[in-house]
C-alpha atoms as a PDB file:
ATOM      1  CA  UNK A   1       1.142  60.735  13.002  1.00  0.00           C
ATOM      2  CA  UNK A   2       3.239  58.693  14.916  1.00  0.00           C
ATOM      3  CA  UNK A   3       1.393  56.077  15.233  1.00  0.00           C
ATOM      4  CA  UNK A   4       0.635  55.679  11.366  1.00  0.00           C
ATOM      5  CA  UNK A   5       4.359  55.857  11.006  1.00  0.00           C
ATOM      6  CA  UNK A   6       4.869  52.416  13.439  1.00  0.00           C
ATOM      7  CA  UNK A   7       2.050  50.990  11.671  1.00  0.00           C
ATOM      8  CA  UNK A   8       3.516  50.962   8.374  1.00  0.00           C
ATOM      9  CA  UNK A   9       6.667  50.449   9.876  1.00  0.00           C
ATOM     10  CA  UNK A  10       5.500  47.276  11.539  1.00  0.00           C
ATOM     11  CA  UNK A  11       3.760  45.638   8.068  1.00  0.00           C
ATOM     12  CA  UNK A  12       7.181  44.287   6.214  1.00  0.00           C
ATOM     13  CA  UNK A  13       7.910  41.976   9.671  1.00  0.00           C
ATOM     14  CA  UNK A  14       3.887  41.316   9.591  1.00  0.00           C
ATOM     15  CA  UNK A  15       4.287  40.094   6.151  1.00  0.00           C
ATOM     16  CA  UNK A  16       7.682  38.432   7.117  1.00  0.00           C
ATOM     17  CA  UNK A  17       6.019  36.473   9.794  1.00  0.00           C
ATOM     18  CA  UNK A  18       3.087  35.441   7.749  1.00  0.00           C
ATOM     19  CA  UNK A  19       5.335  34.185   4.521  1.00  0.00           C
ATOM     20  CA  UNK A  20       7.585  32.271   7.576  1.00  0.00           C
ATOM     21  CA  UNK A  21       4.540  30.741   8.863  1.00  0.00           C
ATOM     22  CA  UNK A  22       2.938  29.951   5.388  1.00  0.00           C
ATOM     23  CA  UNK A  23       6.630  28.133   5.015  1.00  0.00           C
ATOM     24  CA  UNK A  24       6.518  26.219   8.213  1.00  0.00           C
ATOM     25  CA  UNK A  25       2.780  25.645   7.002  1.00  0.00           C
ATOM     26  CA  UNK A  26       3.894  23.743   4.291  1.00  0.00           C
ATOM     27  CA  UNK A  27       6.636  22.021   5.965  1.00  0.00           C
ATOM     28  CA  UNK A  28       3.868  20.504   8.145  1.00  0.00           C
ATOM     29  CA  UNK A  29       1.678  19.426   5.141  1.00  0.00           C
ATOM     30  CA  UNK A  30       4.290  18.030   3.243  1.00  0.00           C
ATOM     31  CA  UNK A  31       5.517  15.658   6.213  1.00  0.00           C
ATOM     32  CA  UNK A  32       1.724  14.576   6.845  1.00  0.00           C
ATOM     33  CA  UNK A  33       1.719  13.443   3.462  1.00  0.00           C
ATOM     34  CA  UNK A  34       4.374  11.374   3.360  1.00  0.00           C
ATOM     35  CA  UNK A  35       3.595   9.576   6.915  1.00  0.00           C
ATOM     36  CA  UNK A  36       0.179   9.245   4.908  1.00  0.00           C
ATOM     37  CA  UNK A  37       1.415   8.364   2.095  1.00  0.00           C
ATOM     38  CA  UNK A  38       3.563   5.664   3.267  1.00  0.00           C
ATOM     39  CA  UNK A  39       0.873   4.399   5.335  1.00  0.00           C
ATOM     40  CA  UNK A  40      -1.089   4.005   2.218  1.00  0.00           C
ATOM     41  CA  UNK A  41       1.516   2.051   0.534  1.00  0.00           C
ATOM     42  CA  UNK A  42       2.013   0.060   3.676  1.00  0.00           C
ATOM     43  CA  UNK A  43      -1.989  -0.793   2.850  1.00  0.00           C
ATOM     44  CA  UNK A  44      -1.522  -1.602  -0.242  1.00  0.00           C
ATOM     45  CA  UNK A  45       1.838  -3.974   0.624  1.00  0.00           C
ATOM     46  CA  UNK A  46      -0.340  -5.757   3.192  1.00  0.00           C
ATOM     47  CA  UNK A  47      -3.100  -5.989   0.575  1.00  0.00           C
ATOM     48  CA  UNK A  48      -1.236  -7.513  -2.370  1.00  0.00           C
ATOM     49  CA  UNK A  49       0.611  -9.649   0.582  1.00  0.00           C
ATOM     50  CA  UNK A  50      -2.823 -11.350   1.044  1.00  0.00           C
ATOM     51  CA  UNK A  51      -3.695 -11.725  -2.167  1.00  0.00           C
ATOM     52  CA  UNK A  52      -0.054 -13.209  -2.640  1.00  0.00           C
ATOM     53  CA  UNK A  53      -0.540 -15.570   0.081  1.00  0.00           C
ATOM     54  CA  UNK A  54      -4.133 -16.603  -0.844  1.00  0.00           C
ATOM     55  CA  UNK A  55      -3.341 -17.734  -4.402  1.00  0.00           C
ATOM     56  CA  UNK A  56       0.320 -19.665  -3.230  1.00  0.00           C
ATOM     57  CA  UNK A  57      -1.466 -21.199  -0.618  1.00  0.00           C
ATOM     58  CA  UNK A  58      -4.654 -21.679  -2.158  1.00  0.00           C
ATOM     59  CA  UNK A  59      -3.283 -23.609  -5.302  1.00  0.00           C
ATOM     60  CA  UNK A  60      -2.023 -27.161  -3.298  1.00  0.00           C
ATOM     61  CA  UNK A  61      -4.780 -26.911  -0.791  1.00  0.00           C
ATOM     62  CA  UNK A  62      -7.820 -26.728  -3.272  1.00  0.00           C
ATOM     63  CA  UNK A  63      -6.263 -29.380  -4.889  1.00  0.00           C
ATOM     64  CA  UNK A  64      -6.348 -31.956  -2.311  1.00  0.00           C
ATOM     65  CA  UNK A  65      -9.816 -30.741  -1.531  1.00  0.00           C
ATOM     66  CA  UNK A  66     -11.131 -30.673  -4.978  1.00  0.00           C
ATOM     67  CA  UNK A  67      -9.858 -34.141  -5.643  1.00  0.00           C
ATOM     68  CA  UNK A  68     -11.474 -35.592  -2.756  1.00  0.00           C
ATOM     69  CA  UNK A  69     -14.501 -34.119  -3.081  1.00  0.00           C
ATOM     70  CA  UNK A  70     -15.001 -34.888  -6.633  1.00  0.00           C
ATOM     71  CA  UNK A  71     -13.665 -38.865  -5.324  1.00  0.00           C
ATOM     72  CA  UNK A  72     -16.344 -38.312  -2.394  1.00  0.00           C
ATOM     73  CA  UNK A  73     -19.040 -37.945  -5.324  1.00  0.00           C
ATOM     74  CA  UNK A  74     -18.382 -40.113  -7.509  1.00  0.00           C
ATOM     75  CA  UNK A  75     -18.454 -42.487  -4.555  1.00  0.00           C
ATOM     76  CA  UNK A  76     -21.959 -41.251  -4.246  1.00  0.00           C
ATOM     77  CA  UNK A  77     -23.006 -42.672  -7.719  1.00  0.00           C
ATOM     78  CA  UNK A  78     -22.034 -39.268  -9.718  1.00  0.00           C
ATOM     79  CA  UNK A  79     -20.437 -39.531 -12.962  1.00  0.00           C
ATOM     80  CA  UNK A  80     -16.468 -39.014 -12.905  1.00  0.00           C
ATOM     81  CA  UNK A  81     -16.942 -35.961 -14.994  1.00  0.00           C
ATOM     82  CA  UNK A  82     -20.040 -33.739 -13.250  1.00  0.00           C
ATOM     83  CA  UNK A  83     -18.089 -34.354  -9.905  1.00  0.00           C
ATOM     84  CA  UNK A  84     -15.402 -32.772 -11.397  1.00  0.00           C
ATOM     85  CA  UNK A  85     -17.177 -30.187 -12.410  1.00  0.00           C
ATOM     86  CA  UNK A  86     -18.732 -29.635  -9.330  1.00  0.00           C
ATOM     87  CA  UNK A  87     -15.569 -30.095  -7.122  1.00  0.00           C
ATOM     88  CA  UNK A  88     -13.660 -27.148  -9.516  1.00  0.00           C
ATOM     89  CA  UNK A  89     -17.118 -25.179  -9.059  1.00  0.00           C
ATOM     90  CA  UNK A  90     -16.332 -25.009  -5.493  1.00  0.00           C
ATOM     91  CA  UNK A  91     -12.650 -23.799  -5.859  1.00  0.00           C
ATOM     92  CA  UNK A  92     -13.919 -21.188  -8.315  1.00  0.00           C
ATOM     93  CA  UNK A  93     -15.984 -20.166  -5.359  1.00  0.00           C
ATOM     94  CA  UNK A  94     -13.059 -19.782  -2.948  1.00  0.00           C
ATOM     95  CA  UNK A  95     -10.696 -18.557  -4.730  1.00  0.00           C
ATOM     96  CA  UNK A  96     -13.115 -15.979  -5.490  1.00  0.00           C
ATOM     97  CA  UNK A  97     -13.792 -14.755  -1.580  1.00  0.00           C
ATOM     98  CA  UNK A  98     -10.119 -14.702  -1.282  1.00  0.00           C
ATOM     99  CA  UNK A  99      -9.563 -12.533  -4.050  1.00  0.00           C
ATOM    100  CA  UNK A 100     -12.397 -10.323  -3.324  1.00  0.00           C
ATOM    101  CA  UNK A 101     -10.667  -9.696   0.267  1.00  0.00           C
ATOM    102  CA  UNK A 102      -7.245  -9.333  -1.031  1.00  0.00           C
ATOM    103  CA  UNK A 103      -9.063  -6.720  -3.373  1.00  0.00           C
ATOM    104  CA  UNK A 104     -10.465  -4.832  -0.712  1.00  0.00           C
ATOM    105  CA  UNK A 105      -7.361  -3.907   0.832  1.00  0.00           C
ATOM    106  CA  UNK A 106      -6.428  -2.047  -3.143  1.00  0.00           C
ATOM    107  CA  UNK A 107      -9.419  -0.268  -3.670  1.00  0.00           C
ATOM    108  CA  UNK A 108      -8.494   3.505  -4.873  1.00  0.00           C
ATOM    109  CA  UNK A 109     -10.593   4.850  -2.434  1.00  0.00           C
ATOM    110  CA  UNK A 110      -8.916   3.144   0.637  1.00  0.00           C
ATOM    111  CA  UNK A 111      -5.566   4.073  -0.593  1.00  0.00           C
ATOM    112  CA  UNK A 112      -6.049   7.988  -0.499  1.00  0.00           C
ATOM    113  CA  UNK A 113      -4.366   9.838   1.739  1.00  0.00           C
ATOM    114  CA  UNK A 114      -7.648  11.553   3.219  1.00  0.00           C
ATOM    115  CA  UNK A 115      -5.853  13.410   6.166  1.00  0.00           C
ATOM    116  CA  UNK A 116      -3.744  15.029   3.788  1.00  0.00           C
ATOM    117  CA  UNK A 117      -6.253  15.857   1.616  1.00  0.00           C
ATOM    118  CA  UNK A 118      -8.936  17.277   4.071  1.00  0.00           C
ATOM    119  CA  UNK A 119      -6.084  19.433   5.818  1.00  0.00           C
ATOM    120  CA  UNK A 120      -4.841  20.493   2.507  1.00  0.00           C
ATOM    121  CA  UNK A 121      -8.989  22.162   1.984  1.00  0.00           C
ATOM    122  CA  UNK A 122      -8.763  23.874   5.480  1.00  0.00           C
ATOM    123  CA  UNK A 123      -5.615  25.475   5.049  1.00  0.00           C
ATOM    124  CA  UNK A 124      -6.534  26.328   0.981  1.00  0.00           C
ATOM    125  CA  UNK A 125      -9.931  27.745   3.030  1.00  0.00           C
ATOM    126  CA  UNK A 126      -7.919  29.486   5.606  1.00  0.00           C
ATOM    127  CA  UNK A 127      -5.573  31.418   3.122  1.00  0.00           C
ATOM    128  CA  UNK A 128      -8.768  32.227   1.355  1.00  0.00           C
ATOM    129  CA  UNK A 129     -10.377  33.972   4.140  1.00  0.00           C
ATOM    130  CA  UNK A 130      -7.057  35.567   5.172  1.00  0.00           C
ATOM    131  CA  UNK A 131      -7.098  37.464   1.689  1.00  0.00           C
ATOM    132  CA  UNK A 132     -10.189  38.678   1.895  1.00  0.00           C
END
């Protein structure tokens, strides 16, 4: 009888150490997201940074190119206007890689915090099987 007594004696600091734990738990979580989290927007920064860069530095450069290209053709016997055409066809084409890279970096699925969100399922699985 004794021992029944110390059992049930014992269960309010059992249930006081588990609620602790399930605090410090969530104390953990919580500062994995934000270091995730701020990685993420750190990402994204860097990404938009690119993209940034690409089109300021992009703009004078294709320029120059474009021009003498479209002079280099119409030194080849095009007319004035199709080298033009064909000299902006050519930016169009850069500028697109560039943005498509700078994109990359802002995809929705490269900014989520995974770690988080995978840790967040085991412990949601682990309170699970500790209520059954």
């Amino acid at each position: 009888m004794t021992r029944l007594t110390e059992d049930l004696q014992a269960i309010p600091g059992l249930l006081s150490d588990t609620a602790e734990q399930l605090g410090k738990l969530l104390q953990n979580e919580a500062q994995l997201a934000r270091a995730e989290l701020s990685q993420k927007v750190s990402q994204a920064a860097t990404g938009a940074a690119y993209m940034v860069g690409a089109a300021l530095l992009s703009i004078p450069v294709l320029v120059l190119l474009l021009i003498a290209l479209a002079l280099f053709l119409v030194q080849q016997g095009l007319s004035p206007a199709l080298s033009h055409l064909i000299a902006a066809g050519v930016g169009l084409a850069i500028s697109a890689v560039l943005a498509m890279v700078g994109a990359k970096y802002l995809k929705p699925a490269e900014l989520k915090p995974r770690m988080t969100l995978h840790q967040v399922e085991r412990d949601v699985q682990t309170a699970k099987e500790l209520a059954r």
